[in-house]
C-alpha atoms as a PDB file:
ATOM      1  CA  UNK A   1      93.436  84.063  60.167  1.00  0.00           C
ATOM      2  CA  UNK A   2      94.399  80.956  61.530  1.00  0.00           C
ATOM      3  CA  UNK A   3      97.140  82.203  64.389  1.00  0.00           C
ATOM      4  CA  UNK A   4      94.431  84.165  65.444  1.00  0.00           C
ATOM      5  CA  UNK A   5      92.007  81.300  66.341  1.00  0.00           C
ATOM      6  CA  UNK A   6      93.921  79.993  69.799  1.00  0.00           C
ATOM      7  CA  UNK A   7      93.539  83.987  70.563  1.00  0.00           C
ATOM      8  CA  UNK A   8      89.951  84.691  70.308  1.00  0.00           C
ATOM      9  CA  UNK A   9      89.716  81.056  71.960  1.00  0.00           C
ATOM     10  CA  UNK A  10      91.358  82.249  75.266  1.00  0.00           C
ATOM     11  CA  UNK A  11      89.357  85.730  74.785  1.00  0.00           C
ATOM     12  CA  UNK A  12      85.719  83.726  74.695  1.00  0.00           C
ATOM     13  CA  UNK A  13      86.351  81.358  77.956  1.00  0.00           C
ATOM     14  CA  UNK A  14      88.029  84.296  79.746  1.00  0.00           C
ATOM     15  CA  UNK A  15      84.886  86.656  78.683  1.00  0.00           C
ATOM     16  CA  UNK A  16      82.000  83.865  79.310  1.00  0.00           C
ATOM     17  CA  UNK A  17      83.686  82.809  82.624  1.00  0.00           C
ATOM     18  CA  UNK A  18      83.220  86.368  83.590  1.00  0.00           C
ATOM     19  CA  UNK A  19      80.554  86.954  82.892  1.00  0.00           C
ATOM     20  CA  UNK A  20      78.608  83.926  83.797  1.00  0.00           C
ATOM     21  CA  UNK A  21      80.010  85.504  87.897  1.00  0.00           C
ATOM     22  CA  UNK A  22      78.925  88.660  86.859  1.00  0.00           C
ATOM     23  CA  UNK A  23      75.251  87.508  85.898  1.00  0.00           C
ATOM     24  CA  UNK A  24      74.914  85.048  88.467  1.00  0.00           C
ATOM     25  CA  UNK A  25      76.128  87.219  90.646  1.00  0.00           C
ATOM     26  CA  UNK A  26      78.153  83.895  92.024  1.00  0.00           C
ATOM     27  CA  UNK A  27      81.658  85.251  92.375  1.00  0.00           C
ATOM     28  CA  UNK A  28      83.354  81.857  93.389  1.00  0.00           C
ATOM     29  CA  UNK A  29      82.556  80.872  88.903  1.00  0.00           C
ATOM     30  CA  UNK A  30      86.129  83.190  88.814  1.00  0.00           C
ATOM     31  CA  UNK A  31      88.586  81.272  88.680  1.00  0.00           C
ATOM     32  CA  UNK A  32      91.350  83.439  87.303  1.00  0.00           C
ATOM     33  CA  UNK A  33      94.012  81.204  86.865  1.00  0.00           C
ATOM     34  CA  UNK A  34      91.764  80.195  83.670  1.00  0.00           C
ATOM     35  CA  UNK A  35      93.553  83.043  81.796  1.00  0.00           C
ATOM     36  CA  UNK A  36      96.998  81.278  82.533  1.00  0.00           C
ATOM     37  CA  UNK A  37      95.838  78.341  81.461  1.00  0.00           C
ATOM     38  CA  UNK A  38      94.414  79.716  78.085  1.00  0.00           C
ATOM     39  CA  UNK A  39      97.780  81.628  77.686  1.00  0.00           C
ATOM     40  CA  UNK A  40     100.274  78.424  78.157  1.00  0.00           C
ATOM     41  CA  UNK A  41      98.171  75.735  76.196  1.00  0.00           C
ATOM     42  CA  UNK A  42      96.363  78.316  73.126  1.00  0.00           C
ATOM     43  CA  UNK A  43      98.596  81.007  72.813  1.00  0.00           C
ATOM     44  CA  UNK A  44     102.502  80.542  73.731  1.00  0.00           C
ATOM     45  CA  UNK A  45     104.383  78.911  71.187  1.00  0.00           C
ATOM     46  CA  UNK A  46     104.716  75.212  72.517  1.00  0.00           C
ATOM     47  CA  UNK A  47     102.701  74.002  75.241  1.00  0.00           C
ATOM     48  CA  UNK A  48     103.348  76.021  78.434  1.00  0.00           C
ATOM     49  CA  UNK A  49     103.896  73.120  80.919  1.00  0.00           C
ATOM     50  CA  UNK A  50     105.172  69.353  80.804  1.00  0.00           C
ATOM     51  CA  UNK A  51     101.845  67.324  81.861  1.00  0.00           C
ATOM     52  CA  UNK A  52      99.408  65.618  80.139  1.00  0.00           C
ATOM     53  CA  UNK A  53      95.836  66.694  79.543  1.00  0.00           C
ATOM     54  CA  UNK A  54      94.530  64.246  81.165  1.00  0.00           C
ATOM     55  CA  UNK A  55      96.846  64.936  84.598  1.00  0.00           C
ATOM     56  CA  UNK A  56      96.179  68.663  84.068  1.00  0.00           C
ATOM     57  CA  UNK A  57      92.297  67.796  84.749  1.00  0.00           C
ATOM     58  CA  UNK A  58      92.945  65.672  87.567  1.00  0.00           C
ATOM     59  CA  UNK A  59      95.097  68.235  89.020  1.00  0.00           C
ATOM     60  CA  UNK A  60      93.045  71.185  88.737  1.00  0.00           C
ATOM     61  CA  UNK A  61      89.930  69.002  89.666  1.00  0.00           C
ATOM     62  CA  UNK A  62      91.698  67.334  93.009  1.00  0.00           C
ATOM     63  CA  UNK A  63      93.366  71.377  93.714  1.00  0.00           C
ATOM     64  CA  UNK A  64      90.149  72.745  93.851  1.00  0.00           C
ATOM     65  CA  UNK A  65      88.576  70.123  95.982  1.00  0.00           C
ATOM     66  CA  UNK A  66      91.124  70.214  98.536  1.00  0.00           C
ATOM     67  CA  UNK A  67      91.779  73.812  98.509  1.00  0.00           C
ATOM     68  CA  UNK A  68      87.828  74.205  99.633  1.00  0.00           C
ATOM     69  CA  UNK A  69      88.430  71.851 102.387  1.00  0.00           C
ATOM     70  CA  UNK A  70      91.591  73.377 103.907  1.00  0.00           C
ATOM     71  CA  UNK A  71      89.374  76.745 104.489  1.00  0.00           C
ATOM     72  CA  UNK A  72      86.876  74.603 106.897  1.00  0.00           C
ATOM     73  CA  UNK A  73      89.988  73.453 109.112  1.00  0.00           C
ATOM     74  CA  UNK A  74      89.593  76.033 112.157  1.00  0.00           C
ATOM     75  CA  UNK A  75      93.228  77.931 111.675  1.00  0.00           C
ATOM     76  CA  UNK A  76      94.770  81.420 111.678  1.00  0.00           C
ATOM     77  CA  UNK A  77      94.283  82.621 108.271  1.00  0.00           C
ATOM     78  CA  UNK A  78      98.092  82.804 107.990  1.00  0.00           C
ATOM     79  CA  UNK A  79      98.709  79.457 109.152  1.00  0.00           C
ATOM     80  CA  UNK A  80      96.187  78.351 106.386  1.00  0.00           C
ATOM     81  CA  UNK A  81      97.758  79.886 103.630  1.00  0.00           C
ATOM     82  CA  UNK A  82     101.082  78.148 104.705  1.00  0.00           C
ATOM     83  CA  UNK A  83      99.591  75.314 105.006  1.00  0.00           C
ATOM     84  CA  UNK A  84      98.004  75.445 101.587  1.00  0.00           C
ATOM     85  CA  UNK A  85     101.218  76.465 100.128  1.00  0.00           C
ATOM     86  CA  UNK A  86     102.950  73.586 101.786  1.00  0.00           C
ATOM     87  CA  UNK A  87     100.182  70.875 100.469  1.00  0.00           C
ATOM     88  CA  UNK A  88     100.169  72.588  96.497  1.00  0.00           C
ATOM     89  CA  UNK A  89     103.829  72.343  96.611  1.00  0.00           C
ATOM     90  CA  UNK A  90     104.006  68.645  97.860  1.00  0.00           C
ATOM     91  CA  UNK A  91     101.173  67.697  95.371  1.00  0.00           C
ATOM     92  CA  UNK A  92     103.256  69.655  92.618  1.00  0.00           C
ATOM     93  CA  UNK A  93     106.531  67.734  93.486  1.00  0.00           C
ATOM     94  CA  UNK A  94     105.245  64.504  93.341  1.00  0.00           C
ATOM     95  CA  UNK A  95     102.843  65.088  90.369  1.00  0.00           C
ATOM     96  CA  UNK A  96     105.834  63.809  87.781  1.00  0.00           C
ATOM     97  CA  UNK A  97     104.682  67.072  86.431  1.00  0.00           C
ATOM     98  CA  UNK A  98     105.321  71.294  85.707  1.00  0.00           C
ATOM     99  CA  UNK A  99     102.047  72.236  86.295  1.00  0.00           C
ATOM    100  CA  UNK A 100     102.358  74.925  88.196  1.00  0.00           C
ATOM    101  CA  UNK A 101      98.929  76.106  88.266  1.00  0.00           C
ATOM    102  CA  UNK A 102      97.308  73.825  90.324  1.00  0.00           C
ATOM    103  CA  UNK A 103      99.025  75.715  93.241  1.00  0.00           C
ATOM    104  CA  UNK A 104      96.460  78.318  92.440  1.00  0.00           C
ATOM    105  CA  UNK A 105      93.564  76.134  92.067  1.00  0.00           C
ATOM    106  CA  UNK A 106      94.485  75.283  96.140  1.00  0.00           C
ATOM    107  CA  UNK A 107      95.192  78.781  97.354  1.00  0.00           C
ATOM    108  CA  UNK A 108      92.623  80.970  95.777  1.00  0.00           C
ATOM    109  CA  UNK A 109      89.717  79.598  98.108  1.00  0.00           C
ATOM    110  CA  UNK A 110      91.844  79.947 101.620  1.00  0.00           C
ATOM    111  CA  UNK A 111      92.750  83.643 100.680  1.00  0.00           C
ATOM    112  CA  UNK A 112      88.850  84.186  99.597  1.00  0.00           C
ATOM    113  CA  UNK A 113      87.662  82.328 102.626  1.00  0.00           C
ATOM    114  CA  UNK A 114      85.178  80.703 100.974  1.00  0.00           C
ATOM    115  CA  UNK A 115      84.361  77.399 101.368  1.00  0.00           C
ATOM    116  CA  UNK A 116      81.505  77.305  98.822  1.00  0.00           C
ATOM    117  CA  UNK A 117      80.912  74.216  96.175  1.00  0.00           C
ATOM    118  CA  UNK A 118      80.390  76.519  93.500  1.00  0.00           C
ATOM    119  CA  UNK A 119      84.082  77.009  93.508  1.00  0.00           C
ATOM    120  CA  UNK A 120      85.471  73.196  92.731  1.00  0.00           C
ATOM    121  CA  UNK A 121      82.337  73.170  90.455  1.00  0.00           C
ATOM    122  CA  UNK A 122      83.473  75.906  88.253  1.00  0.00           C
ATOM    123  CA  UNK A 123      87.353  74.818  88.290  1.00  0.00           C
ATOM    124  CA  UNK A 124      86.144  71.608  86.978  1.00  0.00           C
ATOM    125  CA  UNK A 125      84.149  72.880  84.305  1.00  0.00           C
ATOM    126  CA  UNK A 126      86.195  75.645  82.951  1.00  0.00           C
ATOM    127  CA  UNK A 127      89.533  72.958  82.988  1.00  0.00           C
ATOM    128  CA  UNK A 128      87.490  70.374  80.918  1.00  0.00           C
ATOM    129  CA  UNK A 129      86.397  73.054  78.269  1.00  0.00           C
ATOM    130  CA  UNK A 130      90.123  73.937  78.306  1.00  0.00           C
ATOM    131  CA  UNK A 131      90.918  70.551  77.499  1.00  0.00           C
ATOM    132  CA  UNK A 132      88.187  69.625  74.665  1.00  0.00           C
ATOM    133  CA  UNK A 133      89.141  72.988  73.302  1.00  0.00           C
ATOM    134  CA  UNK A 134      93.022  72.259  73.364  1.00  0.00           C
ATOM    135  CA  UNK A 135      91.866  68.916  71.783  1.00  0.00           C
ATOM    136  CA  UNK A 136      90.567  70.362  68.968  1.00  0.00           C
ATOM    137  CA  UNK A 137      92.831  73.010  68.427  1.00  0.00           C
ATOM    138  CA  UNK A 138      95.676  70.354  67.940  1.00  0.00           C
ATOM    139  CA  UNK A 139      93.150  68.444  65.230  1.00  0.00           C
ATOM    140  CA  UNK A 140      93.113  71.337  63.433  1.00  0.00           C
ATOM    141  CA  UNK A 141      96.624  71.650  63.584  1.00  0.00           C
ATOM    142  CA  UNK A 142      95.998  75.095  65.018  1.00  0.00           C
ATOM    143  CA  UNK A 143      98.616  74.790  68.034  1.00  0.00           C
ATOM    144  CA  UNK A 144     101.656  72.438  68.590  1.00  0.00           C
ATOM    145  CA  UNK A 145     100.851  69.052  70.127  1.00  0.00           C
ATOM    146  CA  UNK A 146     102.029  68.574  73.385  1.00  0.00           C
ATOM    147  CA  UNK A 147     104.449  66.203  74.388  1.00  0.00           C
ATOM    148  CA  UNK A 148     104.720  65.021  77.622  1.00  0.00           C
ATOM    149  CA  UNK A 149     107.157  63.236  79.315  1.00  0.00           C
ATOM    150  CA  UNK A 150     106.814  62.121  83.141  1.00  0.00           C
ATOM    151  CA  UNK A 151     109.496  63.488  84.852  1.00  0.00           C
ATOM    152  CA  UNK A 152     111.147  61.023  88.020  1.00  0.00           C
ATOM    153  CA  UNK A 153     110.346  60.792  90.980  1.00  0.00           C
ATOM    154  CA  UNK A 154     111.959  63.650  93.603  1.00  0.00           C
ATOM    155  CA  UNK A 155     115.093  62.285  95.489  1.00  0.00           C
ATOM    156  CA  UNK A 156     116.096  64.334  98.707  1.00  0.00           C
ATOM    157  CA  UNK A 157     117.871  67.045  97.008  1.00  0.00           C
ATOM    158  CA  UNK A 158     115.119  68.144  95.292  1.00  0.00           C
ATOM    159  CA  UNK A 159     112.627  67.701  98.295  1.00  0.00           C
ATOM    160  CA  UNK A 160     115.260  69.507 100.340  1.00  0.00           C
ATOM    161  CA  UNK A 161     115.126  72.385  97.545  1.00  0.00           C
ATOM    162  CA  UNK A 162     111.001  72.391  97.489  1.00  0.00           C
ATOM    163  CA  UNK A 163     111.175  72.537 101.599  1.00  0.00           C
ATOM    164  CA  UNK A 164     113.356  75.406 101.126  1.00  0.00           C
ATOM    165  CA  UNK A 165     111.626  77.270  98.679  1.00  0.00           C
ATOM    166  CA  UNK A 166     108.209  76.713 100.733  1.00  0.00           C
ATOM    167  CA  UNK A 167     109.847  78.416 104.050  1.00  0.00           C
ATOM    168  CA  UNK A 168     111.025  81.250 102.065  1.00  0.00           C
ATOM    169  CA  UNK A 169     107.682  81.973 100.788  1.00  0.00           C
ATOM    170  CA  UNK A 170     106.146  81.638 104.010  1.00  0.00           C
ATOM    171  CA  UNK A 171     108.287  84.549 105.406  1.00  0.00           C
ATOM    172  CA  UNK A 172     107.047  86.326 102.733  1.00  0.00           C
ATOM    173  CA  UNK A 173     103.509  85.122 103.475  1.00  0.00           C
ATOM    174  CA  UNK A 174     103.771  86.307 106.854  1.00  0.00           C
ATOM    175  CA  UNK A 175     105.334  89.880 106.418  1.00  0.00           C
ATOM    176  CA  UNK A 176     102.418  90.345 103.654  1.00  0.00           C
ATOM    177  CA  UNK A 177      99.340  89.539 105.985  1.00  0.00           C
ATOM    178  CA  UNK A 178     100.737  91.078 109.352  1.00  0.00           C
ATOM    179  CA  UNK A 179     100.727  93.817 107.271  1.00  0.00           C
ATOM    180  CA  UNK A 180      97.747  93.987 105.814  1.00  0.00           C
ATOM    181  CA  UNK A 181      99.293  93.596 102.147  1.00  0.00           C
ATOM    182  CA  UNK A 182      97.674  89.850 101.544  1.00  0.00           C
ATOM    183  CA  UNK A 183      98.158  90.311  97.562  1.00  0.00           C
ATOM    184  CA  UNK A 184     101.595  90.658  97.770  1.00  0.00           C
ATOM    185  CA  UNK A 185     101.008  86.618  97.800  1.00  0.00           C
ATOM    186  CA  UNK A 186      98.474  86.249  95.405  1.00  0.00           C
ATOM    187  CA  UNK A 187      97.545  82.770  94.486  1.00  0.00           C
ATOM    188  CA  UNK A 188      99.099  83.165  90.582  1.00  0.00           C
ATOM    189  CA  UNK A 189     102.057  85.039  92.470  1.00  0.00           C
ATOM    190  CA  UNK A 190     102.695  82.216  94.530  1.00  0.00           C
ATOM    191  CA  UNK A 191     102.321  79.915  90.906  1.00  0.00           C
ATOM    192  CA  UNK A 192     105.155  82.476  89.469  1.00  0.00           C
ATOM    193  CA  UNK A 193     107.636  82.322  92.304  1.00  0.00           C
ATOM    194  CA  UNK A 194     107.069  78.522  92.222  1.00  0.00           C
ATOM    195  CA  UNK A 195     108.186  78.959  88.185  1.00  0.00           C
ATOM    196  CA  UNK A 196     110.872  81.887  89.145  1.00  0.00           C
ATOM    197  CA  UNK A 197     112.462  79.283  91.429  1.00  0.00           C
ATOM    198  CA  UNK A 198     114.052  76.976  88.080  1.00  0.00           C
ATOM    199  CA  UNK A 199     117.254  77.328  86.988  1.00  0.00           C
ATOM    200  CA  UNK A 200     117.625  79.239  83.984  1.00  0.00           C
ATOM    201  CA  UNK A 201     113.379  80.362  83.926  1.00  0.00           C
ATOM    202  CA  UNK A 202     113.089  84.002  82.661  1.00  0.00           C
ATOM    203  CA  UNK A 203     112.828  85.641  85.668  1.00  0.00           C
ATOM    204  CA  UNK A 204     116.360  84.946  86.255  1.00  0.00           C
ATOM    205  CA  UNK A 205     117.247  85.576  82.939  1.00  0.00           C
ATOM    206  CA  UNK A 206     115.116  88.520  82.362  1.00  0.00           C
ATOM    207  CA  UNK A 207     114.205  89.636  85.530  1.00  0.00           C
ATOM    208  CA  UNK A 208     113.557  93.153  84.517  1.00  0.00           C
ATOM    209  CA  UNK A 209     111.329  92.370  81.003  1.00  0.00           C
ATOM    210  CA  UNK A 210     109.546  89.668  83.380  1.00  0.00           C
ATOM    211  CA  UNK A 211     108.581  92.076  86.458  1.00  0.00           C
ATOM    212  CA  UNK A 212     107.055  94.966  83.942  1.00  0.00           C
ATOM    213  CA  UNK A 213     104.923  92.008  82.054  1.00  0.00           C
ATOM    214  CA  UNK A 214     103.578  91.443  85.012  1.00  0.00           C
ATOM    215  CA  UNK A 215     102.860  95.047  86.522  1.00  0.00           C
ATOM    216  CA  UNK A 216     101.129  95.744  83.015  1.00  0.00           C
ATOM    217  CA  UNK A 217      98.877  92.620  83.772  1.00  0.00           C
ATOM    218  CA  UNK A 218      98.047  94.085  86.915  1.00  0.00           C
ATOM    219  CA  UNK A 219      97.821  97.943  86.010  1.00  0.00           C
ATOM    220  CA  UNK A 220      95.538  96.651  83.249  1.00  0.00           C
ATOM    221  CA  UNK A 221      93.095  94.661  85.182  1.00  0.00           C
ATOM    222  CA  UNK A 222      92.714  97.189  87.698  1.00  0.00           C
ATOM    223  CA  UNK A 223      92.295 100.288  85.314  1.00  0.00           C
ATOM    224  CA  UNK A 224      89.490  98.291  83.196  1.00  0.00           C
ATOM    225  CA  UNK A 225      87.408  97.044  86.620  1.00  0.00           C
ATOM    226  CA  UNK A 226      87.678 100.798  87.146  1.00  0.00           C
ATOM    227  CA  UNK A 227      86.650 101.802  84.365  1.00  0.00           C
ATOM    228  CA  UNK A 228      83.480  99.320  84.382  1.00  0.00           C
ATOM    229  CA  UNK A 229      82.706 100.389  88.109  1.00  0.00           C
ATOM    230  CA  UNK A 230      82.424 104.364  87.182  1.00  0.00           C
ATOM    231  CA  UNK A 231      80.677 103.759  83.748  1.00  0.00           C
ATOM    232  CA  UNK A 232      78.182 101.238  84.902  1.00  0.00           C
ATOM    233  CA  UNK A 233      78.631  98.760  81.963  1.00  0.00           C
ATOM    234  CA  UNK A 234      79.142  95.188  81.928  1.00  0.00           C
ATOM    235  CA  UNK A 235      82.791  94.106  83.545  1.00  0.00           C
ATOM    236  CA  UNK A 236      82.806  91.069  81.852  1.00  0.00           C
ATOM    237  CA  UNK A 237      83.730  93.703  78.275  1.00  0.00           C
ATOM    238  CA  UNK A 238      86.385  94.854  80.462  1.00  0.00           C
ATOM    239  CA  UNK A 239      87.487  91.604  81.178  1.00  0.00           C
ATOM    240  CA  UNK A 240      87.741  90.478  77.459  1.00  0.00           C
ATOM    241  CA  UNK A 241      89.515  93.929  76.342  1.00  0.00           C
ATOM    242  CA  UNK A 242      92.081  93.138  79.349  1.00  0.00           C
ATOM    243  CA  UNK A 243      93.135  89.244  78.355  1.00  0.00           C
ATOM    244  CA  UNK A 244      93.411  90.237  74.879  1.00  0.00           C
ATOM    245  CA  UNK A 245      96.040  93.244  75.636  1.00  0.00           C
ATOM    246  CA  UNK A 246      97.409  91.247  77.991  1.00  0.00           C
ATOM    247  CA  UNK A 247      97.809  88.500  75.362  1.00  0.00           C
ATOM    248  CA  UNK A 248      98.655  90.785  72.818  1.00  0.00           C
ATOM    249  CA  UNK A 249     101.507  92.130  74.634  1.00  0.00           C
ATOM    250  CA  UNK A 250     103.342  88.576  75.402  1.00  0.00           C
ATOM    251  CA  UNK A 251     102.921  87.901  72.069  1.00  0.00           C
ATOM    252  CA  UNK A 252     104.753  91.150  70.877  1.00  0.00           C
ATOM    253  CA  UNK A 253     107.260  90.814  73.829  1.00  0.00           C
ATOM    254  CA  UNK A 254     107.820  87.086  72.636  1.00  0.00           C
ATOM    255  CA  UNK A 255     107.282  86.947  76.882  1.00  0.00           C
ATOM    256  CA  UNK A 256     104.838  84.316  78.026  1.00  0.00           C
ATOM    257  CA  UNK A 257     104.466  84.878  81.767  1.00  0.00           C
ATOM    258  CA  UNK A 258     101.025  82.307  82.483  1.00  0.00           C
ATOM    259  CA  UNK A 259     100.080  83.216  86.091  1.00  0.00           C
ATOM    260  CA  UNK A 260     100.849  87.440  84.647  1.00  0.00           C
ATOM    261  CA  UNK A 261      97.435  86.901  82.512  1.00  0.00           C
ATOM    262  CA  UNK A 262      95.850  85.431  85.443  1.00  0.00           C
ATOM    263  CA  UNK A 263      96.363  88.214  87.938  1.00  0.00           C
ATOM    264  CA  UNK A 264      94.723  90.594  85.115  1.00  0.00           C
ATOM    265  CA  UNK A 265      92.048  88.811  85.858  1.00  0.00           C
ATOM    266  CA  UNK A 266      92.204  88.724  89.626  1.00  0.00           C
ATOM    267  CA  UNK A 267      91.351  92.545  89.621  1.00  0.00           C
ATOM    268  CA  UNK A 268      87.680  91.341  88.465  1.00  0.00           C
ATOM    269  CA  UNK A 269      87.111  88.836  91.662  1.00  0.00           C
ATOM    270  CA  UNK A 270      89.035  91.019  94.692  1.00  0.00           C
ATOM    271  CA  UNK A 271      86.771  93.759  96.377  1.00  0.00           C
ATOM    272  CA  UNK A 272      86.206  97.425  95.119  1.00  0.00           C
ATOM    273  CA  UNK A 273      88.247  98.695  98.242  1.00  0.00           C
ATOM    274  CA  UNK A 274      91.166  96.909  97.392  1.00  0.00           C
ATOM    275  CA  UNK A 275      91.398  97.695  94.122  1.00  0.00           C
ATOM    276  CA  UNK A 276      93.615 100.834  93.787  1.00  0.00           C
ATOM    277  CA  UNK A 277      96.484  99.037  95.699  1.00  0.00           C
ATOM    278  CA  UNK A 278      95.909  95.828  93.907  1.00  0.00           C
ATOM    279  CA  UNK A 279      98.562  97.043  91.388  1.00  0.00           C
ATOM    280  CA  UNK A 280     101.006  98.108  93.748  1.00  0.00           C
ATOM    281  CA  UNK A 281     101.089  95.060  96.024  1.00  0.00           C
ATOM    282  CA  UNK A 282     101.251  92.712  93.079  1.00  0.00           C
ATOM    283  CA  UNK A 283     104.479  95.026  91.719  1.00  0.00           C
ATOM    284  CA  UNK A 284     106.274  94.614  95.294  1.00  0.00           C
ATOM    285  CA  UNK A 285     105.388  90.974  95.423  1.00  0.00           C
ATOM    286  CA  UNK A 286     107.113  89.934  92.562  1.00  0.00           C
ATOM    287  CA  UNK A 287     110.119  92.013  92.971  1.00  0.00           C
ATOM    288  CA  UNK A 288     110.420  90.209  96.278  1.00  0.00           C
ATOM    289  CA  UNK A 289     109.742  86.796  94.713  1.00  0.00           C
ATOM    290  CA  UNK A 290     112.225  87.166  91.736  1.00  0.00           C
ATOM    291  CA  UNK A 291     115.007  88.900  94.137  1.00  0.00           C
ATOM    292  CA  UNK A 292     114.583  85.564  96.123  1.00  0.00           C
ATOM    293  CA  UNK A 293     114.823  83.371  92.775  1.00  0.00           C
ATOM    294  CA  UNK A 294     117.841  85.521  91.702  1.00  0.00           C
ATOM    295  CA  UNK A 295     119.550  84.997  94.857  1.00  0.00           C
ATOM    296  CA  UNK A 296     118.768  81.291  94.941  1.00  0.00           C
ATOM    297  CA  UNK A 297     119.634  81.073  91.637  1.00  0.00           C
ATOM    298  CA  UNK A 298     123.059  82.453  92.231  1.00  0.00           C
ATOM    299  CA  UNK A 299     123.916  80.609  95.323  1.00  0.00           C
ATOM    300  CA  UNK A 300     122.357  76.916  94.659  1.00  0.00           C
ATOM    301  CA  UNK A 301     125.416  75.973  92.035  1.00  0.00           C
ATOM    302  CA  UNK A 302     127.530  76.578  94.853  1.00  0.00           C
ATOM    303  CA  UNK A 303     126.234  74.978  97.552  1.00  0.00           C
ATOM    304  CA  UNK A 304     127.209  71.661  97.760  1.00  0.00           C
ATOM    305  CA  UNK A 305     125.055  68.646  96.551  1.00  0.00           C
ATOM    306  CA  UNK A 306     123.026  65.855  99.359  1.00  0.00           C
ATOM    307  CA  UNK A 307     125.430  62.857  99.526  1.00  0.00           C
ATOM    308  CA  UNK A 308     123.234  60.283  97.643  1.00  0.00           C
ATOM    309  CA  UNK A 309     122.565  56.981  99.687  1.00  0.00           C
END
């Protein structure tokens, strides 16, 4: 029974974060990018992401605060979610980090346009039960103990690469809210493409296996907020049935996609209306994303490398 522990770990805080929003009937408690979280450090293999525990709480906790204060800078929406992008990205680069996430924890509140405190409040909570619980799960030997090793600083190449890899997104950004197709960008979207970009990641390997993982994420979340909306019962059980298929499935597909759990979860905080084309603009954005890691992927090796001063 022990492999099963990290599981109905990630289940629980998914669940309760739920439905503590659902209750309260505070909507800024979701903070989906939870369920990646839970996925990389419980349930994959080896810890999802080279950071410390201690920089993962920073990060999340400094993400969240300044993601709440980009929405009260007077800006075209679209011009805030580049510049969000462009600030997460920066952050990310010069974190001596791979914790992705935190890109998340800066966009979710400028696509929401809300500027509320409850948000930062819950992102800090829910990452420091994350942590205890990750803390105890290594004491009991339960999950593998993360190692973490600061990576350098970033010379020009790779702030030329991170420049280039924010631009492209911000076309993408553009086309998607000009025409009225915002989740095609999703916040965990954004966190993929920002993973899809490595060399080698599984998106370029598997590009394929990677894009249905995360259409069944999506297709899932959206078919069990459905199913709560017409049945009238809680959505937070819906919520709990979806993470653990979603789970489930990475597991059996030896796949572990982090920011794929988290837009399972998204379905549960975006409005009723939007719901039935949730899945499909999720399904287009990441094709586009992982065509523009492919292709980037291909050509990179080729290009010739920054002459180093």
């Amino acid at each position: 029974m022990k492999k099963y522990i990290p599981f109905i770990c990630a289940v629980i805080l998914v669940t309760g974060m739920v439905a503590m929003a659902e209750i309260s009937g505070e909507k800024e408690i979701l903070f989906p990018e939870i369920a990646a979280i839970s996925a990389g450090a419980f349930v994959a293999p080896k810890f999802a992401w080279n950071t410390s525990l201690s920089r993962m709480f920073l990060l999340l906790m400094g993400s969240a605060i300044i993601g709440t204060l980009l929405v009260l800078i007077p800006l075209p929406f679209v011009v805030q979610m580049c510049l969000a992008f462009l600030v997460a990205s920066v952050i990310l680069t010069y974190s001596k980090t791979t914790f992705a996430p935190m890109i998340s924890a800066i966009v979710l509140p400028v696509m929401m346009h809300s500027a509320s405190i409850v948000y930062p409040i819950s992102a800090i909570i829910l990452s420091a039960i994350v942590i205890v619980t990750r803390k105890i799960l290594e004491r009991c030997n339960l999950v593998t103990p993360a190692n973490f090793s600061p990576d350098s600083l970033p010379n020009e190449q790779t702030i030329t690469d991170m420049l280039l890899r924010w631009l492209l997104g911000c076309a993408v950004i553009l086309v998607a809210i000009w025409g009225n197709c915002k989740m095609m960008v999703a916040p965990p979207l954004l966190v993929a493409y920002t993973e899809f970009w490595k060399p080698n990641s599984g998106a370029q390997r598997q590009p394929l296996k990677v894009n249905f993982l995360v259409a069944f994420c999506a297709v899932t979340g959206t078919i069990f907020r459905l199913m709560a909306l017409h049945f009238g019962y809680y959505q937070f059980l819906s919520a709990g049935i979806t993470i653990l298929l979603v789970l489930l499935l990475m597991q059996k597909m030896k796949t572990f996609i982090p920011p794929a759990s988290a837009l399972s979860i998204l379905a549960f905080l975006i409005p009723e209306n939007q719901l039935l084309f949730y899945p499909i603009q999720i399904i287009i954005g990441t094709a586009v994303f992982t065509g523009i890691s492919l292709i980037h992927g291909k050509i990179s090796p080729k290009l010739p490398a920054l002459p180093e001063k």
